[in-house]
PDB file of N, CA and C in Angstrom:
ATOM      1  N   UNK A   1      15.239 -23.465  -5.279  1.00  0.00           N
ATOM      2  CA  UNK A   1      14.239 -22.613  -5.874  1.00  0.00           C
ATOM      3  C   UNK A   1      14.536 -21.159  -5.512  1.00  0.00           C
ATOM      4  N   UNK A   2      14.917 -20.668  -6.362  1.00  0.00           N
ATOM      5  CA  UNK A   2      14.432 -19.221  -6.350  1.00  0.00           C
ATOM      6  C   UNK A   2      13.556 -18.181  -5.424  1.00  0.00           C
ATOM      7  N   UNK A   3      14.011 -17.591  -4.431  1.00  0.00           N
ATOM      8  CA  UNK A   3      12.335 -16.496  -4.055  1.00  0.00           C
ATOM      9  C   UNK A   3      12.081 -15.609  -5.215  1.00  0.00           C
ATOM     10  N   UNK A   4      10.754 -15.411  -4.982  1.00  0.00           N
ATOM     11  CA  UNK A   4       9.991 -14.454  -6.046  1.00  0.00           C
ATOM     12  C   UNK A   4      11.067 -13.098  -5.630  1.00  0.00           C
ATOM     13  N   UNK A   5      10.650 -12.505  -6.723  1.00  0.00           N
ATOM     14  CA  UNK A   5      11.389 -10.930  -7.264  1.00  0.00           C
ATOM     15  C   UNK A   5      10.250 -10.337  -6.893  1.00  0.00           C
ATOM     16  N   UNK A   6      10.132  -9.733  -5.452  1.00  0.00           N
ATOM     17  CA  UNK A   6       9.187  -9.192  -5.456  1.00  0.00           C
ATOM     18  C   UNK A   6       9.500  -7.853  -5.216  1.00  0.00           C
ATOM     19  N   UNK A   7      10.170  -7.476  -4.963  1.00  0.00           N
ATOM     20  CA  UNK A   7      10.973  -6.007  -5.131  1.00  0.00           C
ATOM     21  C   UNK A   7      10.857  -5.432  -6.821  1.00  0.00           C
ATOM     22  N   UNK A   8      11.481  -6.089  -7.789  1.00  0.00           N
ATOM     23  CA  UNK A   8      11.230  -6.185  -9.345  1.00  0.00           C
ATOM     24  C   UNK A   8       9.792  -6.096  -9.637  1.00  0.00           C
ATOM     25  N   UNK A   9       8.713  -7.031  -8.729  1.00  0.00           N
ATOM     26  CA  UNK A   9       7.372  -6.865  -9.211  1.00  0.00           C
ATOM     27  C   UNK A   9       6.599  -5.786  -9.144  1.00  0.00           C
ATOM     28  N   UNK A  10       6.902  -5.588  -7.587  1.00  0.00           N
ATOM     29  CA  UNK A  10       6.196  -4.082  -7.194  1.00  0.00           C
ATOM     30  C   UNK A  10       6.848  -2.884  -8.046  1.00  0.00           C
ATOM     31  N   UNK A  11       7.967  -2.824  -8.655  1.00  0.00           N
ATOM     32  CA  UNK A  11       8.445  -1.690  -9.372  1.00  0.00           C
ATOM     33  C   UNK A  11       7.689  -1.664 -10.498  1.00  0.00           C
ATOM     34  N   UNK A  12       7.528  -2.705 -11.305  1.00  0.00           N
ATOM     35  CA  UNK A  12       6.555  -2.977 -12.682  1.00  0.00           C
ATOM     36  C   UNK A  12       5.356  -2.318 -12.122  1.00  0.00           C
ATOM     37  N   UNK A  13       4.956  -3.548 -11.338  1.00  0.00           N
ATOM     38  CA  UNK A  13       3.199  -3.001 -10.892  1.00  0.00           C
ATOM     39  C   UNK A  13       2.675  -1.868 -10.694  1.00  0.00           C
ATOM     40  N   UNK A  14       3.355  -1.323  -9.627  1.00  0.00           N
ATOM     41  CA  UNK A  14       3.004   0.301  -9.175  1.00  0.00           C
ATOM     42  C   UNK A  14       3.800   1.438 -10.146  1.00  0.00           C
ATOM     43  N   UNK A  15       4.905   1.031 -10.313  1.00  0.00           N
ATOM     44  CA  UNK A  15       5.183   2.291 -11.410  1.00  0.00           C
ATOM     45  C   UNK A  15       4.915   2.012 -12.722  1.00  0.00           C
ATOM     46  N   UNK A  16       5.329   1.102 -13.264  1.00  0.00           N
ATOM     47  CA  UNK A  16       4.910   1.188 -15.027  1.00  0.00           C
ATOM     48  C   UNK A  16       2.753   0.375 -15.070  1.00  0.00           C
ATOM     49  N   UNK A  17       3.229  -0.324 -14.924  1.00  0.00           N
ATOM     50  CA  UNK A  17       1.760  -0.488 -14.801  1.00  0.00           C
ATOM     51  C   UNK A  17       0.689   0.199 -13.950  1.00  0.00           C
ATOM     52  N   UNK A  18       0.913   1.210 -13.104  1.00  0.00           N
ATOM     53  CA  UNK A  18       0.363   1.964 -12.468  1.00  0.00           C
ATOM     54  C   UNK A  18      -1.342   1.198 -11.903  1.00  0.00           C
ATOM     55  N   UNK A  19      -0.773   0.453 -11.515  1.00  0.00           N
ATOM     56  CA  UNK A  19      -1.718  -0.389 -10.451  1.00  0.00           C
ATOM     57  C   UNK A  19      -1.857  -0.210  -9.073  1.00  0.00           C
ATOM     58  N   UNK A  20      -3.204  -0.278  -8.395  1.00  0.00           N
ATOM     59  CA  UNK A  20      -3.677   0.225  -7.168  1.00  0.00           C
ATOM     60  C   UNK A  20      -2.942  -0.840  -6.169  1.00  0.00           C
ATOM     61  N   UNK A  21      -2.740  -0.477  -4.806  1.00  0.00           N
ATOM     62  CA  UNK A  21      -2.450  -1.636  -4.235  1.00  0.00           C
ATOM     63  C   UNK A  21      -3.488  -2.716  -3.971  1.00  0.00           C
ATOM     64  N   UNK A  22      -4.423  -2.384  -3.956  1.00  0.00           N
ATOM     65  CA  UNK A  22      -5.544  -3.312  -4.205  1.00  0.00           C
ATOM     66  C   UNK A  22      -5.356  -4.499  -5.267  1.00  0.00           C
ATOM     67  N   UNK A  23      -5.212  -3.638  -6.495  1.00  0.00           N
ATOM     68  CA  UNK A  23      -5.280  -4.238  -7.826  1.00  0.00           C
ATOM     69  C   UNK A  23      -4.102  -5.178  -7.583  1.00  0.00           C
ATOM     70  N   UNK A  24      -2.699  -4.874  -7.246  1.00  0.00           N
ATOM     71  CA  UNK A  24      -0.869  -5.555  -7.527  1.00  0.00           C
ATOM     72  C   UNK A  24      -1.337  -6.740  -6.386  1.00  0.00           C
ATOM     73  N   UNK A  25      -1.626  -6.433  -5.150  1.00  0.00           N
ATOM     74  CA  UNK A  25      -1.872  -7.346  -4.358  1.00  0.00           C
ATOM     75  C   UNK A  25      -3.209  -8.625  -4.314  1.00  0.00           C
ATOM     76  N   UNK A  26      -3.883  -8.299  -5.175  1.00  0.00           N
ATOM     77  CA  UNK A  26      -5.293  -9.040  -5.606  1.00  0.00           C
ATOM     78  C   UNK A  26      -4.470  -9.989  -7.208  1.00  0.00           C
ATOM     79  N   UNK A  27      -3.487 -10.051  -7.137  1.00  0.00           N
ATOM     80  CA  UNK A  27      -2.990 -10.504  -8.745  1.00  0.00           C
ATOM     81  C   UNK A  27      -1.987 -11.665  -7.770  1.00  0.00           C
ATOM     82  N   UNK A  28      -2.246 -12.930  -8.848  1.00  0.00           N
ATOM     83  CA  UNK A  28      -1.251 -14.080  -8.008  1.00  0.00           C
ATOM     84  C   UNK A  28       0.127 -14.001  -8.872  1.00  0.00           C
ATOM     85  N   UNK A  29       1.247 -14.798  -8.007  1.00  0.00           N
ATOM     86  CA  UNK A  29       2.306 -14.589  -9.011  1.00  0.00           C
ATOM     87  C   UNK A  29       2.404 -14.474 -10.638  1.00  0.00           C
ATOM     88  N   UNK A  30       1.845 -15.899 -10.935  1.00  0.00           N
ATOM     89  CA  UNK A  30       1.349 -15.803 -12.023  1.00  0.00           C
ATOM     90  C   UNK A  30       0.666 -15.207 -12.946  1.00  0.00           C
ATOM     91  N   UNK A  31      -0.374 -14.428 -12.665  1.00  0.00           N
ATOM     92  CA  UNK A  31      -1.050 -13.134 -13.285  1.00  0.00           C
ATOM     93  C   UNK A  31       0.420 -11.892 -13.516  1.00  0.00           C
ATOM     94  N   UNK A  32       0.901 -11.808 -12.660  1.00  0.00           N
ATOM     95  CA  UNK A  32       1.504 -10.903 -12.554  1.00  0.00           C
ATOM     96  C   UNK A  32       2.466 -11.015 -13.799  1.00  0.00           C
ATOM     97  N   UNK A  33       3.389 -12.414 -13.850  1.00  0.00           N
ATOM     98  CA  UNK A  33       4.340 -12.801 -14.571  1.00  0.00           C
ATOM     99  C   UNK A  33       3.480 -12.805 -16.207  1.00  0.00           C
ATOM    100  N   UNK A  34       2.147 -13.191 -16.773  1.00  0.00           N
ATOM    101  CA  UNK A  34       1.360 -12.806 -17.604  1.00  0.00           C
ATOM    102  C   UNK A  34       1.710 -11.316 -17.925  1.00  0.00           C
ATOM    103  N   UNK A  35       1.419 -10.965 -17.123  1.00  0.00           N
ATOM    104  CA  UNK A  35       0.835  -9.506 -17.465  1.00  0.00           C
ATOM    105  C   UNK A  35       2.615  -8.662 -17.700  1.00  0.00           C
ATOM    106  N   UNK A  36       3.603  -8.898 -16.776  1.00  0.00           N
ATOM    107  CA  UNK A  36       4.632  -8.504 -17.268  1.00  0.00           C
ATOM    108  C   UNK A  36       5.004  -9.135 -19.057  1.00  0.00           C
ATOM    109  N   UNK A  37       4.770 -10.293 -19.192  1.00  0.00           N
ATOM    110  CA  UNK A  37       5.518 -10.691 -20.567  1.00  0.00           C
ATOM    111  C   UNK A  37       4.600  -9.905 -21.426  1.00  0.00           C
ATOM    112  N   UNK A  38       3.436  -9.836 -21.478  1.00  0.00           N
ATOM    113  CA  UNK A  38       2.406  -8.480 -22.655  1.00  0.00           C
ATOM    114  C   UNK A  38       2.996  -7.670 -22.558  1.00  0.00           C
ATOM    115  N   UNK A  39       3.791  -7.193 -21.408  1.00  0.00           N
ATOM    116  CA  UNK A  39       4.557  -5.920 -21.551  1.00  0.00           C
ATOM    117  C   UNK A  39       5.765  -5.447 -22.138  1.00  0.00           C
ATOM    118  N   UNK A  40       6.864  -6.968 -22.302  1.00  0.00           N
ATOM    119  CA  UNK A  40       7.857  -7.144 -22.892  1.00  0.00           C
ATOM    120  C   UNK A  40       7.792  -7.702 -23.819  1.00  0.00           C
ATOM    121  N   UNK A  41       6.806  -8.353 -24.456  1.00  0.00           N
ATOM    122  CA  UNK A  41       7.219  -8.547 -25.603  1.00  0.00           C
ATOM    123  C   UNK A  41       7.018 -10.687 -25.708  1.00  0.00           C
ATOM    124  N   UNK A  42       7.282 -11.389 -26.758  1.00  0.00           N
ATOM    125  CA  UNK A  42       7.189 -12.304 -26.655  1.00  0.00           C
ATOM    126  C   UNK A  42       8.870 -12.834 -26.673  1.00  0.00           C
ATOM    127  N   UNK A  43       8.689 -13.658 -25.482  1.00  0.00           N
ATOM    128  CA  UNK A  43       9.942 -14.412 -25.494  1.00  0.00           C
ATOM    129  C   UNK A  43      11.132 -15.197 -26.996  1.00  0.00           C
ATOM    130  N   UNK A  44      11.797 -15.143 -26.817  1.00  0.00           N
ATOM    131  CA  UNK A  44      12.831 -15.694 -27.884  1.00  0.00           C
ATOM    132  C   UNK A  44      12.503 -17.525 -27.701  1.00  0.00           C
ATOM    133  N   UNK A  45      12.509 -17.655 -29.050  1.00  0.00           N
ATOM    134  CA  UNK A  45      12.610 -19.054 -29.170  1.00  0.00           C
ATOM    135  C   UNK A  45      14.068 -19.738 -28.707  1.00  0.00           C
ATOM    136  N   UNK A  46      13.693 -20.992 -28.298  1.00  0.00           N
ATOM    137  CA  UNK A  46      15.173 -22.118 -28.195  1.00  0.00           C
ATOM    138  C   UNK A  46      16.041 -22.167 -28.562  1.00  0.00           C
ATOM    139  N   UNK A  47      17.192 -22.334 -29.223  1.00  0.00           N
ATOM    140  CA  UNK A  47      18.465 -22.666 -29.969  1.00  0.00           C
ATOM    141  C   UNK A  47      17.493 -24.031 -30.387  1.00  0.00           C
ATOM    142  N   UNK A  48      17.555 -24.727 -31.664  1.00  0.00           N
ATOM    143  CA  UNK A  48      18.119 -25.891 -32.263  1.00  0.00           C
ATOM    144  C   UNK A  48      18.235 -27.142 -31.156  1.00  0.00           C
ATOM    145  N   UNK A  49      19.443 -26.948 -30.653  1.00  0.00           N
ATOM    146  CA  UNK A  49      20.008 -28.115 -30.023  1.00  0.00           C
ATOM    147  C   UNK A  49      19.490 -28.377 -28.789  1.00  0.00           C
ATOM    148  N   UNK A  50      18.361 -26.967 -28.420  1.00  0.00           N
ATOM    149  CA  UNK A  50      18.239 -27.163 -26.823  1.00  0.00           C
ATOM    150  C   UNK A  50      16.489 -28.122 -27.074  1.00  0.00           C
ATOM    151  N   UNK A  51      15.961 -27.255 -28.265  1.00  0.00           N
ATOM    152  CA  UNK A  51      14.928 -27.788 -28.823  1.00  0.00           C
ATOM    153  C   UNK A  51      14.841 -29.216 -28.750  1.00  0.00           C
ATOM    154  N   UNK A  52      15.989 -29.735 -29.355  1.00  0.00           N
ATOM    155  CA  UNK A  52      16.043 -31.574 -29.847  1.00  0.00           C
ATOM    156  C   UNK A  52      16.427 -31.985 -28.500  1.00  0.00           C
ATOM    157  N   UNK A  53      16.965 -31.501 -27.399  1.00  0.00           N
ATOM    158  CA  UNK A  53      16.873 -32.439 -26.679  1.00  0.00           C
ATOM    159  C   UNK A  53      15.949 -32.205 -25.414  1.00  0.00           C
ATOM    160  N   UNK A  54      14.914 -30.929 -25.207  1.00  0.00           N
ATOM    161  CA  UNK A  54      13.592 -31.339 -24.967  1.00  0.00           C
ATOM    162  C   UNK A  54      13.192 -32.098 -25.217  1.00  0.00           C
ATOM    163  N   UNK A  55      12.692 -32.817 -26.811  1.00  0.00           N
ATOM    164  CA  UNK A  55      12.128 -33.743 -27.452  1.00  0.00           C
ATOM    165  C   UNK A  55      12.630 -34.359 -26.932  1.00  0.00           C
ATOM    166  N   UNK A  56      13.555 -35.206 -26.712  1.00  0.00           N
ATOM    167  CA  UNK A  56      14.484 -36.110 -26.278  1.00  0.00           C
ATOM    168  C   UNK A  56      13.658 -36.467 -24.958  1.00  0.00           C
ATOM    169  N   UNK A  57      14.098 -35.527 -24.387  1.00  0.00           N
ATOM    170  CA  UNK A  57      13.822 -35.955 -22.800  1.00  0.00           C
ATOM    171  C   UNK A  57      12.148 -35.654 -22.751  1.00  0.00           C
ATOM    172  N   UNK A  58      11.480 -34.957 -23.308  1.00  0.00           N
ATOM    173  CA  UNK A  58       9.430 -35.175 -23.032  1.00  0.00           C
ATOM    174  C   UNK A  58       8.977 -35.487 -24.518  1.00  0.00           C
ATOM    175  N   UNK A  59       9.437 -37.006 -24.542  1.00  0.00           N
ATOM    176  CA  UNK A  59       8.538 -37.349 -26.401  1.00  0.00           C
ATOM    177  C   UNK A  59       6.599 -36.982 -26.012  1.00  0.00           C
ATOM    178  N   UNK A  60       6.400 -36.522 -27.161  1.00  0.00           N
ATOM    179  CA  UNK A  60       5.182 -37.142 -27.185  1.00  0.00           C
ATOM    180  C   UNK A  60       4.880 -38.271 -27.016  1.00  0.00           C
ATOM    181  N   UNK A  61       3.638 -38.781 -26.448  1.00  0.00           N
ATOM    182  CA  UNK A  61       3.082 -39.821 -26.662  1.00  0.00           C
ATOM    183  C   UNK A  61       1.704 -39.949 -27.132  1.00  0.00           C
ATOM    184  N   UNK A  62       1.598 -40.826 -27.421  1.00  0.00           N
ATOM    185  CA  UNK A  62      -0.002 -41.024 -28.114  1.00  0.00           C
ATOM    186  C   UNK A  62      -0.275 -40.442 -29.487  1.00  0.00           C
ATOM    187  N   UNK A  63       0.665 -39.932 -29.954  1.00  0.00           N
ATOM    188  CA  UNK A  63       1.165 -39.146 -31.501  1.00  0.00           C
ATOM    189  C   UNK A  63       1.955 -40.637 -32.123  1.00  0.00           C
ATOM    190  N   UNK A  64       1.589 -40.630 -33.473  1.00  0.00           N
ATOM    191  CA  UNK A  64       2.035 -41.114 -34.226  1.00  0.00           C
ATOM    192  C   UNK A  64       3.038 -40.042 -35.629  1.00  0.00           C
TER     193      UNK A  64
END
């Protein structure tokens, strides 16, 4: 696993988002990672092939 980018976060937070330390430190990773993607934009979809074999590997169930 990965450590958090928290060097990367605090640069977003306090400089472009111009958030209090109150505010950057009161936000859980997750809020944070939210609030960065509103800022960039919406992610790119899958390729095709990576798509079908998601499906593959997490079928629905209980769908007909």
């Amino acid at each position: 696993m990965k450590p958090f980018p928290w060097d990367d976060a605090m640069q977003m937070g306090f400089g472009v988002m111009r958030l209090s330390s109150r505010e950057f430190w009161g936000l859980t990773p997750r809020e944070l990672a939210a609030a960065f993607g509103a800022l960039s934009g919406p992610a790119t979809a899958p390729p095709r092939e990576r798509l079908d074999e998601m499906m593959l590997a997490f079928p629905d169930r209980g769908r007909s």
